[in-house]
Each structure stands twice: as structure tokens, then as C-alpha cells.
Protein backbone atom coordinates (compact mmCIF):
# COMPACT_ATOMS: atom_id res chain seq x y z
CA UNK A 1 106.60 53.11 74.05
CA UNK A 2 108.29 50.00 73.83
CA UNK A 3 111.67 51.46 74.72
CA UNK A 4 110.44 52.72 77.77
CA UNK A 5 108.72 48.75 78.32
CA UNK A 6 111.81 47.61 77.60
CA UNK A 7 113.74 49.70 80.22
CA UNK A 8 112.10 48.30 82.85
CA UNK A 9 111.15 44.58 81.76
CA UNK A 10 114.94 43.83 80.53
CA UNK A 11 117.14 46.29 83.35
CA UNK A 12 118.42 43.74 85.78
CA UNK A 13 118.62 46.67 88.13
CA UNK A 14 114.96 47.25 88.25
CA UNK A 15 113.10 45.44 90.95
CA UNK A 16 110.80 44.09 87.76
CA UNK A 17 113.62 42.00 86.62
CA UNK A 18 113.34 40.18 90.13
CA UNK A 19 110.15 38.55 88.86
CA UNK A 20 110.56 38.19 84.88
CA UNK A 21 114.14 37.06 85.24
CA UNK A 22 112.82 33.69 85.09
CA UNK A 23 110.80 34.29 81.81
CA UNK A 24 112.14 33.37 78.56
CA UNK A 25 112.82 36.30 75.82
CA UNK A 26 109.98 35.29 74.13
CA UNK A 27 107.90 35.56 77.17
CA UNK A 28 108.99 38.88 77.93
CA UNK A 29 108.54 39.99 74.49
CA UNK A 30 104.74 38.75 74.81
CA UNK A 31 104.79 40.83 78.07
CA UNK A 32 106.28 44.27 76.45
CA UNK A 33 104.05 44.00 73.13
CA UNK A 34 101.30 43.79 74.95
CA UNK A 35 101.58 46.37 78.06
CA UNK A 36 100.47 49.44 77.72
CA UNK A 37 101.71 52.88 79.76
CA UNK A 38 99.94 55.30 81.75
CA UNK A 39 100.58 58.95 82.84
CA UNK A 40 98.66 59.74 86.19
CA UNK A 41 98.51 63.03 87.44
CA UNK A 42 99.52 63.86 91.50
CA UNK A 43 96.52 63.56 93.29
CA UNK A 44 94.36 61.04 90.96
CA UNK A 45 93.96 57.10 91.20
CA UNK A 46 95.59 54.32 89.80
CA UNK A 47 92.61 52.30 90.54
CA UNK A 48 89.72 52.18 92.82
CA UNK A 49 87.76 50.17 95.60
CA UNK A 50 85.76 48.43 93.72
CA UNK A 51 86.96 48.12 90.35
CA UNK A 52 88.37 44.78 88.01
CA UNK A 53 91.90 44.49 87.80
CA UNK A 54 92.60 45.36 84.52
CA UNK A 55 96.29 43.77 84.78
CA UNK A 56 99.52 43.77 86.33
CA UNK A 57 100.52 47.02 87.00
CA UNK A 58 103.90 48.54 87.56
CA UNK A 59 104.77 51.87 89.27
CA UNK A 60 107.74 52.74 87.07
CA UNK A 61 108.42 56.45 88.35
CA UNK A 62 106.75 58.83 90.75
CA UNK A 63 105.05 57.17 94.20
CA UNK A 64 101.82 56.05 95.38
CA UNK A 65 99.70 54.91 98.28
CA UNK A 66 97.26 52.54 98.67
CA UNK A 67 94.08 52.81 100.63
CA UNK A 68 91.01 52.27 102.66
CA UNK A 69 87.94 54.67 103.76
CA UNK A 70 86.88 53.31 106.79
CA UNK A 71 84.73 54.62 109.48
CA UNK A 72 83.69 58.26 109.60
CA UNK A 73 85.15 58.35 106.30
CA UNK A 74 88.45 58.48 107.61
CA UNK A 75 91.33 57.12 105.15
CA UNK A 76 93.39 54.24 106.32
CA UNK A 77 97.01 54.06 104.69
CA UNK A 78 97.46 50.45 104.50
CA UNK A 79 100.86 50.63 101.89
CA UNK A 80 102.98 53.16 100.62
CA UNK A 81 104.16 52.16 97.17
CA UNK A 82 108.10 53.18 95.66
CA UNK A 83 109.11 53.67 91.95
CA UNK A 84 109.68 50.09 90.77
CA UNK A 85 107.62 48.10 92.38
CA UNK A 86 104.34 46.25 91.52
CA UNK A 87 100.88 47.46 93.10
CA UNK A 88 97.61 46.04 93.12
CA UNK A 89 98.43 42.65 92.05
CA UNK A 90 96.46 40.49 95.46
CA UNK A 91 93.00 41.22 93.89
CA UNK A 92 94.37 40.21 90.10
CA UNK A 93 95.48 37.03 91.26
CA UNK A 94 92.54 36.65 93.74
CA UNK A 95 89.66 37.68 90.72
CA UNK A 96 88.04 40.09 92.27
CA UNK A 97 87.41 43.34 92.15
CA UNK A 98 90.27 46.01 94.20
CA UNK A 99 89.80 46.32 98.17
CA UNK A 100 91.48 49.29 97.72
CA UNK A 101 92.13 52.39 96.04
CA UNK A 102 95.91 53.43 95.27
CA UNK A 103 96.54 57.14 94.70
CA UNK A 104 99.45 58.73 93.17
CA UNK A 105 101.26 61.38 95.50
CA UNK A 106 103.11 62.41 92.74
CA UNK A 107 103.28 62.71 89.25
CA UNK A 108 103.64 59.24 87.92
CA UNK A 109 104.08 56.70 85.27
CA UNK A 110 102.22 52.91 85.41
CA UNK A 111 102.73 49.82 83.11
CA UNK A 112 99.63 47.51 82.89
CA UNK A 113 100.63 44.26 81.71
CA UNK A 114 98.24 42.40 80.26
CA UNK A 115 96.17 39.69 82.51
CA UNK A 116 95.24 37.15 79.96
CA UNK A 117 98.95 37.15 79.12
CA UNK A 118 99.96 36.81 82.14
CA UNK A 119 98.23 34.30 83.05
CA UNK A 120 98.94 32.01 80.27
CA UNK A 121 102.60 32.33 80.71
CA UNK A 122 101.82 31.93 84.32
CA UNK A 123 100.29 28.33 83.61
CA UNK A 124 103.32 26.93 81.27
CA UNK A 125 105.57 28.54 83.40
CA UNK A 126 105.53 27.30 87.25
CA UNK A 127 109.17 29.22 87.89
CA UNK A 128 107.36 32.15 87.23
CA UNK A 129 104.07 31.68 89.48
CA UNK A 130 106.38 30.79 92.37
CA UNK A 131 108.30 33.86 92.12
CA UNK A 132 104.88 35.35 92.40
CA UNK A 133 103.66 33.40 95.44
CA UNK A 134 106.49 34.55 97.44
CA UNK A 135 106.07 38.17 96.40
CA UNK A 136 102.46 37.36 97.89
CA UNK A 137 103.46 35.46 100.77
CA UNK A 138 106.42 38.52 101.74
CA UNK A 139 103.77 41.26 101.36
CA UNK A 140 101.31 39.11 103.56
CA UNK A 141 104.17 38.78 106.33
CA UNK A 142 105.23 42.70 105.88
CA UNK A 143 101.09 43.49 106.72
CA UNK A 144 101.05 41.13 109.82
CA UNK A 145 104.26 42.39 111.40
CA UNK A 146 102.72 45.99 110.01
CA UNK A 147 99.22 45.38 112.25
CA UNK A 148 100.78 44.19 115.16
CA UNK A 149 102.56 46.90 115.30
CA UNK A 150 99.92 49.61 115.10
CA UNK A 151 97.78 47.99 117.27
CA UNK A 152 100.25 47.71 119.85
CA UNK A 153 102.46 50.18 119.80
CA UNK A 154 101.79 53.84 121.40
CA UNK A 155 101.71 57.40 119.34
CA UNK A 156 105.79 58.13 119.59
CA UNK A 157 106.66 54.58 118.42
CA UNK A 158 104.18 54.08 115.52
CA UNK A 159 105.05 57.35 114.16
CA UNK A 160 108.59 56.54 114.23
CA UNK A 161 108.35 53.78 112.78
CA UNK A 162 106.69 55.14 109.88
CA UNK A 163 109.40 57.69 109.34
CA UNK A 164 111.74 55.03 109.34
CA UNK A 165 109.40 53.02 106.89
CA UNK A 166 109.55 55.55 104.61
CA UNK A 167 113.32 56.77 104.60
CA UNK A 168 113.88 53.02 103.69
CA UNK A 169 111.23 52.86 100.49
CA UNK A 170 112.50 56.49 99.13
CA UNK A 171 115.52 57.33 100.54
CA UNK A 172 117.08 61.20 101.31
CA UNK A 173 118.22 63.27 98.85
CA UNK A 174 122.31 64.39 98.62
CA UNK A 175 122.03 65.76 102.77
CA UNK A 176 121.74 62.69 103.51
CA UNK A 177 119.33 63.58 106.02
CA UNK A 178 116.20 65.00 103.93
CA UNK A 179 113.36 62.44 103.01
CA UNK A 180 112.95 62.56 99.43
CA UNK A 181 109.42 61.86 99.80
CA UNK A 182 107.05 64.56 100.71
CA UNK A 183 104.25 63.73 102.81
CA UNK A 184 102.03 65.54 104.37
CA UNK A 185 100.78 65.70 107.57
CA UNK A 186 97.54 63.97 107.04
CA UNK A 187 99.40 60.99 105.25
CA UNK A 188 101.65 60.37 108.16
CA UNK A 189 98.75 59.86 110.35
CA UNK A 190 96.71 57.92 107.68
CA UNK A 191 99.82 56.00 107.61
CA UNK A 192 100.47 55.81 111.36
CA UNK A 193 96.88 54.92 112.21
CA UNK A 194 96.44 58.24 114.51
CA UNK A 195 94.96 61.55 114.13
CA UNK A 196 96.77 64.41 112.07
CA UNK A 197 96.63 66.32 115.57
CA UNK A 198 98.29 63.61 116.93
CA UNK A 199 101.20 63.37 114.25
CA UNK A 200 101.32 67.12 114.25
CA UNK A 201 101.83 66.93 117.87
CA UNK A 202 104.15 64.30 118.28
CA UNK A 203 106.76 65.84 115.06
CA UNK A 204 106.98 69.18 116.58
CA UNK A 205 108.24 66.88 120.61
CA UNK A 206 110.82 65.07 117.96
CA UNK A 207 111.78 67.84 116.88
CA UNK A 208 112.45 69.17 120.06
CA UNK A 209 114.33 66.50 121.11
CA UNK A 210 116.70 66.74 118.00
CA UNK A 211 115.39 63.67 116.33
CA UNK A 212 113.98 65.35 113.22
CA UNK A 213 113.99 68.42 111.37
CA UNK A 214 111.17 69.98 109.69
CA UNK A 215 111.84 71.82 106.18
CA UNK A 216 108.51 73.25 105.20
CA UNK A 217 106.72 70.02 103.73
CA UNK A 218 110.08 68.07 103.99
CA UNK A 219 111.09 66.04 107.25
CA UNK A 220 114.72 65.61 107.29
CA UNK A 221 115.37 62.86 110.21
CA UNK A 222 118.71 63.25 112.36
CA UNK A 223 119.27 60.60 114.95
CA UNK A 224 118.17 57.15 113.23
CA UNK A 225 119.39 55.21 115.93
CA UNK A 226 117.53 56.64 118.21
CA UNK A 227 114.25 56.93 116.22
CA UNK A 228 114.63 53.39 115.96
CA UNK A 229 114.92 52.84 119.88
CA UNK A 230 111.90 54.23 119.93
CA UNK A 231 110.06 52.38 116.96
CA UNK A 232 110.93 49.09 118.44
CA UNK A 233 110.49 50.06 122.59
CA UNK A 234 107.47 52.22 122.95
């Protein structure tokens, strides 16, 4: 286990290193002897609405979303979380129990570092807790813009703008044209704040217009420059 800790507290590749790089070896060390790993199956939760942060946890492989039943109990996509990235953390910091529930959409793996840990390295090391005040402040400004936009915008550009969204978080696979992410049909709307009617509706007139291409499950988008005209215009 602590190999695969190590792989992606010490890789300066890894998004992860972004934050710790200002920790010292010996507060990394703390971090990686004390983290533990998860396994979590497609389809089941990383955490729920409602529960205690039980640390700072890391998506290290597979994908996730995160959140919100609202009204009728319809499900509200509020983030879509890549491989390498840290999810959950606004209720740790805040000290109070999740306001959402993050999901795995495929199989993935998790790192939970340890709260108390973190935040006694957090109080002897202000470096650090800045780093993690912008990450706040970034995700805060992402959500805003994010809002906005699917308040204001109609069907055509909200949903293109998610398909955008979500080329840039996963990329394509070697095509160059073929999401690597597979979501369904439901997600996109959750995502896109419309009904799955709606999205269904909307791909198949994108397709028509030579925008996308639909692969089974798989979208595989063709004329980014023009989805984009339309994600920032309608």
C-alpha cells in the first residue's frame, strides 16, 4: 500500500503534487503512513449527504460525480470529478457533515488522508493552507461561472457546454475524437440541468448537424469549434 501512496503523494506529474509540493518529506511521510486506500465498485458512493468527512480524499484512478437529490427526487450533477484530483474536501475544511453524495461511475480507487493529520500540518504549515484556500477559492469561481451558465443559457448551449466540460476533464481516446468517458444519457442531463428527453433530443439534432457522433454509449464529438460557438452564444 504504501507504494501505491507513494505514487501519487511524491509524482510531480500528479495533480496531488500541486498541493503537497510545499510539504516537507517528513510531512509527506506523516501523510502516506497514515492514509489509507479504498476500492469502490462502479455504481456505489464515495460518501454520502449527510455523513462526517472522514478525511481528505483523493480520486487516484477511475471517475466520479458528485451530487444532489433535489425536488421530485430528481438528481442534480453539481461536479464531475477526474482521476487525480481531490473530492469532497469543502465540508472537511468547513466541519460539517457532506452536502453531497459523490458516486463512482466507474470502477475506482480513493486515498483518505487522515484529517487530524492534516490539520496539524495544516496549522505549522501556512504555505500549505494557502495552497488549499486557492484550491477552494478556484472551485468556488468554477461553480459561479458554472450557475450562471445553466441558469441562463438555453437547452443547445448548456448541453454543449457540458460535452465540452467533459472532453476537457477526461479527454478522447487514440481517434482523437471519442470521449473516453462514458456517460449516459441521464448523467448528461443531471449534468446539464435538463430532462434526459431533452438531452436525448437535443444529441440526436447535433448529430444531425455533424457536430457529434454517437457510438453506442460513447459520444465521439467532431466540430469543437463549433460546439463551442454554441456553448458560449445560445
Amino acid at each position: 500500500m504504501t507504494q501505491i501512496l507513494n505514487e501519487y503523494l511524491f509524482n510531480t506529474q500528479h495533480q496531488s503534487s500541486h498541493l503537497f509540493s510545499v510539504l516537507s518529506v517528513e510531512e509527506r511521510s506523516e501523510l502516506t503512513d497514515t492514509a489509507v486506500t479504498r476500492l469502490i465498485r462502479k455504481g456505489h458512493s464515495i460518501f454520502e449527504e449527510g455523513q462526517q468527512p472522514q478525511g481528505l480524499v483523493f480520486l487516484a484512478k477511475g471517475s466520479a460525480k458528485v451530487y444532489k437529490v433535489g425536488t421530485g427526487v430528481r438528481e442534480q450533477i453539481v461536479r464531475l470529478v477526474r482521476p487525480q484530483s481531490f473530492v469532497g474536501y469543502k465540508a472537511l475544511f468547513a466541519e460539517k457533515a457532506h452536502t453531497t453524495t459523490a458516486e463512482a461511475m466507474d470502477a475506482s480507487e480513493i486515498i483518505v488522508y487522515n484529517k487530524e493529520v492534516l490539520f496539524r500540518i495544516m496549522d505549522v504549515n501556512p504555505a500549505f493552507s494557502r495552497r488549499i484556500i486557492r484550491a477552494l477559492a478556484n472551485e468556488l469561481s468554477f461553480n459561479y461561472s458554472r450557475l450562471i451558465n445553466l441558469t441562463q443559457k438555453h437547452i443547445r448551449g448548456r448541453l454543449a457546454e457540458t460535452l465540452l466540460l467533459i472532453s476537457e476533464l477526461y479527454g478522447f481516446e487514440e481517434d482523437g475524437s471519442t470521449l473516453k468517458a462514458s456517460f449516459t444519457r441521464e448523467n448528461l442531463a443531471h449534468f446539464s440541468n435538463m430532462t434526459t428527453s431533452n438531452a436525448i433530443r437535443t444529441l440526436k439534432v447535433f448529430e444531425k448537424e455533424g457536430l457529434i457522433l454517437t457510438k453506442g454509449k460513447r459520444l465521439g464529438l467532431i466540430d469543437h469549434v463549433l460546439l463551442r460557438e454554441i456553448s458560449e452564444s445560445e
